[in-house]
Protein backbone atom coordinates (compact mmCIF):
# COMPACT_ATOMS: atom_id res chain seq x y z
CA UNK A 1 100.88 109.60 123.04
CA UNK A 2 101.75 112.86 121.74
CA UNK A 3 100.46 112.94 117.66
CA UNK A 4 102.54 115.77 115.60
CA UNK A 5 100.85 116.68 112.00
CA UNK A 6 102.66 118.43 109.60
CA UNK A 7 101.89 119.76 105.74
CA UNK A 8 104.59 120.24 103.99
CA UNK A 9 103.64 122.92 101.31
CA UNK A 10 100.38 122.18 100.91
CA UNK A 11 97.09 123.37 102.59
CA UNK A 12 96.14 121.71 106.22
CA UNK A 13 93.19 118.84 106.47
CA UNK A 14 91.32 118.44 108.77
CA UNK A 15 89.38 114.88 108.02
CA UNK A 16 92.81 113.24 107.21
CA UNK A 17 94.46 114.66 110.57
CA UNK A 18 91.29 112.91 112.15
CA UNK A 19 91.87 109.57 109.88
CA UNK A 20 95.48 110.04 110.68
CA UNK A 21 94.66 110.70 114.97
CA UNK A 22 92.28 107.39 115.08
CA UNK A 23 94.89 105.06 113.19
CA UNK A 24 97.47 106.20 115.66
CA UNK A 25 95.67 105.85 118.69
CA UNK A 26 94.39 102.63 117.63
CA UNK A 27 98.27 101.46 117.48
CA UNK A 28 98.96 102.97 120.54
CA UNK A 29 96.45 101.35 122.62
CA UNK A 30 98.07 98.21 121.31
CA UNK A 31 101.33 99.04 122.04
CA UNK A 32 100.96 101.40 125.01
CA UNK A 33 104.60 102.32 125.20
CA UNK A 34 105.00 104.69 122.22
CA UNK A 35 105.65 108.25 123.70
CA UNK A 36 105.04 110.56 120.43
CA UNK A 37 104.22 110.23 116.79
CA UNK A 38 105.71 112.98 113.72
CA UNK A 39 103.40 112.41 110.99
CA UNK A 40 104.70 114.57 107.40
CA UNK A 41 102.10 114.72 104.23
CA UNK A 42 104.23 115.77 100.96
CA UNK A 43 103.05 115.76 97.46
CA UNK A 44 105.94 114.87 95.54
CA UNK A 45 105.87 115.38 91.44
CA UNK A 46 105.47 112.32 89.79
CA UNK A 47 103.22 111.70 86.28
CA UNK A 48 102.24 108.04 87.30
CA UNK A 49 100.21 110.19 89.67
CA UNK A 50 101.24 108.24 92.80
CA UNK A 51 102.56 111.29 94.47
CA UNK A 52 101.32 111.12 97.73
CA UNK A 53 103.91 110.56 100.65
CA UNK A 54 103.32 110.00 104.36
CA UNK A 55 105.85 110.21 106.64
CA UNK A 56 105.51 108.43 110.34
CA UNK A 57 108.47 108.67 113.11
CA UNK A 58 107.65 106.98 116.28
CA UNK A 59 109.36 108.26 119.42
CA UNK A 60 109.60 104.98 122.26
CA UNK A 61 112.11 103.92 124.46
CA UNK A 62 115.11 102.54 122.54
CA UNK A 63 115.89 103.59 119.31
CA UNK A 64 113.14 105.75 117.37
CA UNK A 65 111.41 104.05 114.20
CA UNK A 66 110.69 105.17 111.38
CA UNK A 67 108.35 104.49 108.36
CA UNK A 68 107.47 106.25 105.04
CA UNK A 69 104.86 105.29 101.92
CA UNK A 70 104.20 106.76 98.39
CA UNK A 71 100.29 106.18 97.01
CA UNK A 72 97.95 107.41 94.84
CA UNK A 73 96.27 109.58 97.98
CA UNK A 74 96.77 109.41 101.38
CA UNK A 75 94.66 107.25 102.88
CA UNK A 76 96.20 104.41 101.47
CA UNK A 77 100.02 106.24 102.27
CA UNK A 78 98.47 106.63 105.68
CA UNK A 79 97.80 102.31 105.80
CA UNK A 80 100.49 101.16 104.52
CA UNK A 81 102.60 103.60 106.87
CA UNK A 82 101.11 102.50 109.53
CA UNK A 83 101.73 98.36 108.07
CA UNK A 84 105.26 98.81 108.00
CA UNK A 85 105.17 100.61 111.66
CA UNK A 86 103.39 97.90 113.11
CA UNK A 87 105.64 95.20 111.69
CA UNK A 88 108.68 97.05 113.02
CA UNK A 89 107.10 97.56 116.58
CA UNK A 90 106.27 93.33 116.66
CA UNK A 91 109.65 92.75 115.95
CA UNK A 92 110.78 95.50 118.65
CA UNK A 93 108.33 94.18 121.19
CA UNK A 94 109.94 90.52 120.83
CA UNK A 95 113.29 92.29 122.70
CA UNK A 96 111.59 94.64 124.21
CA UNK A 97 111.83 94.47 128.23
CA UNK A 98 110.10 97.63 130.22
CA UNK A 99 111.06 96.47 133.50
């Protein structure tokens, strides 16, 4: 699988693109037919201070899918991301045929 990181205006990391790389390859040893992954890290203004967004888009055969969360910082955006990716791809590997 193909992993994509982008910052949108703000400075590059390199320990959460690492957090980011081993969460992703962990899902895609589980579900071995993702192609490519387009990550996004925003800070969006908000005073709650839960301003940190993290964007996933999932390239596989069929249509692509697509998950986004808002948290406090982005570890936890990262997980919970990833949550609602993995729900979608159980419910896309119930139809899914690759023959």
């Amino acid at each position: 699988m193909d992993i994509a990181i982008q910052y949108v205006k703000m400075p590059e990391s390199e320990t959460l693109s690492e957090y980011t790389r081993t969460r992703l390859e962990k899902l895609s040893s589980k579900y071995e037919w993702i192609i490519k992954s387009n990550v996004h890290f925003k800070v969006d203004k908000d005073p709650a201070g839960i301003d940190k967004i993290c964007e996933i888009e999932l390239s596989l055969p069929g249509p692509r899918i697509f998950a986004s969360s808002k948290e406090k910082n982005f570890e936890l955006a990262v997980k919970g991301t990833l949550s609602d990716l993995e729900k979608q791809l159980k419910k896309r590997k119930a139809t899914f045929h690759p023959y």
